[in-house]
Protein backbone atom coordinates (compact mmCIF):
# COMPACT_ATOMS: atom_id res chain seq x y z
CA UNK A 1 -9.26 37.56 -0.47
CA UNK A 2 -10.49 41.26 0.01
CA UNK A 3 -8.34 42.45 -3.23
CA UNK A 4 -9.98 38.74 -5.10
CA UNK A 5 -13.63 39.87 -4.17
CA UNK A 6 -13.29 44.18 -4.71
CA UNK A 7 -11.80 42.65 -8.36
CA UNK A 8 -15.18 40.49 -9.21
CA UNK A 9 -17.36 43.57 -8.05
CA UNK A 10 -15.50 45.71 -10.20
CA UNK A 11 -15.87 43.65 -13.04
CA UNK A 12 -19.60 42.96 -12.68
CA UNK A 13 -20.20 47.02 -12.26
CA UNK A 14 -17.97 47.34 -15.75
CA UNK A 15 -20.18 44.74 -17.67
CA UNK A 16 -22.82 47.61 -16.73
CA UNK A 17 -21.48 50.21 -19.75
CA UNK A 18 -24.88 50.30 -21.32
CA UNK A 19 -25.78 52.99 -18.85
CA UNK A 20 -23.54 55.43 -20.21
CA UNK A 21 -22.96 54.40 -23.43
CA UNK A 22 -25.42 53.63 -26.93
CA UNK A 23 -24.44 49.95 -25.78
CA UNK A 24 -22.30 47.34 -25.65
CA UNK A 25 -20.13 46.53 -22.70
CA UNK A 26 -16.20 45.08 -21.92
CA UNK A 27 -17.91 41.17 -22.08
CA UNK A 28 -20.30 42.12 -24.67
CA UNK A 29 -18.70 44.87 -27.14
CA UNK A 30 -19.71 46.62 -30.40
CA UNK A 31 -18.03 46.68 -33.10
CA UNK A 32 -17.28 49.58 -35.97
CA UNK A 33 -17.98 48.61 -39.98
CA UNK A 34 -14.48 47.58 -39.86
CA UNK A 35 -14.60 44.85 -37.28
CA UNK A 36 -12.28 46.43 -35.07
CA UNK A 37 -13.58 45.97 -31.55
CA UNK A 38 -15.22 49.75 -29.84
CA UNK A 39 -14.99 50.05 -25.97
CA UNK A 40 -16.26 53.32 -25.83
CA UNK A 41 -17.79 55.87 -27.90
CA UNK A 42 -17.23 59.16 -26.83
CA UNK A 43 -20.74 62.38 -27.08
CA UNK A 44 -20.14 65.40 -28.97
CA UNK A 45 -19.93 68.45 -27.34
CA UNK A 46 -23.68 68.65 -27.16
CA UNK A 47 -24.15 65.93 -25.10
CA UNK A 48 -25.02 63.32 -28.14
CA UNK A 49 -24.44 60.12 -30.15
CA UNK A 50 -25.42 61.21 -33.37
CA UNK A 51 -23.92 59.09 -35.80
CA UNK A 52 -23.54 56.71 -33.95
CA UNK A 53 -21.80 53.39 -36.11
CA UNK A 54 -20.38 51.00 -33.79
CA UNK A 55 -22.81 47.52 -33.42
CA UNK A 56 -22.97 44.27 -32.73
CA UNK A 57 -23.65 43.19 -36.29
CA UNK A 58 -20.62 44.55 -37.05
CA UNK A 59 -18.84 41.63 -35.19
CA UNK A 60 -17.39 38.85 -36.55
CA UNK A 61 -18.88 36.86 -33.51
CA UNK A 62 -22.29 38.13 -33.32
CA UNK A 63 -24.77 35.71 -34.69
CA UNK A 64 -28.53 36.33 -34.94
């Protein structure tokens, strides 16, 4: 029961990527032009995103 409830909490603090990331998260990803499914963007060497082409619209399951 401990390892079943340490599991959910690390799951719910996962679905929390938007703070160190552009966006997107494991239950709610972005997507590059492609389609092909992004989990994490890496910065540059500066500290940035620049460039930054992975989003939701990119999805084939994101609807507006």
């Amino acid at each position: 029961m401990k390892y079943a409830a340490l599991a959910v909490i690390a799951l719910g603090l996962s679905a929390c990527g938007d703070r160190w990331e552009p966006g997107g998260s494991i239950l709610d990803p972005l997507c590059m032009p492609d389609g092909s499914v992004v989990l994490t963007e890496y910065k540059k060497k500066d500290g940035t995103f620049d460039e930054t082409t992975a989003k939701k619209e990119n999805c084939p399951w994101y609807k507006k």
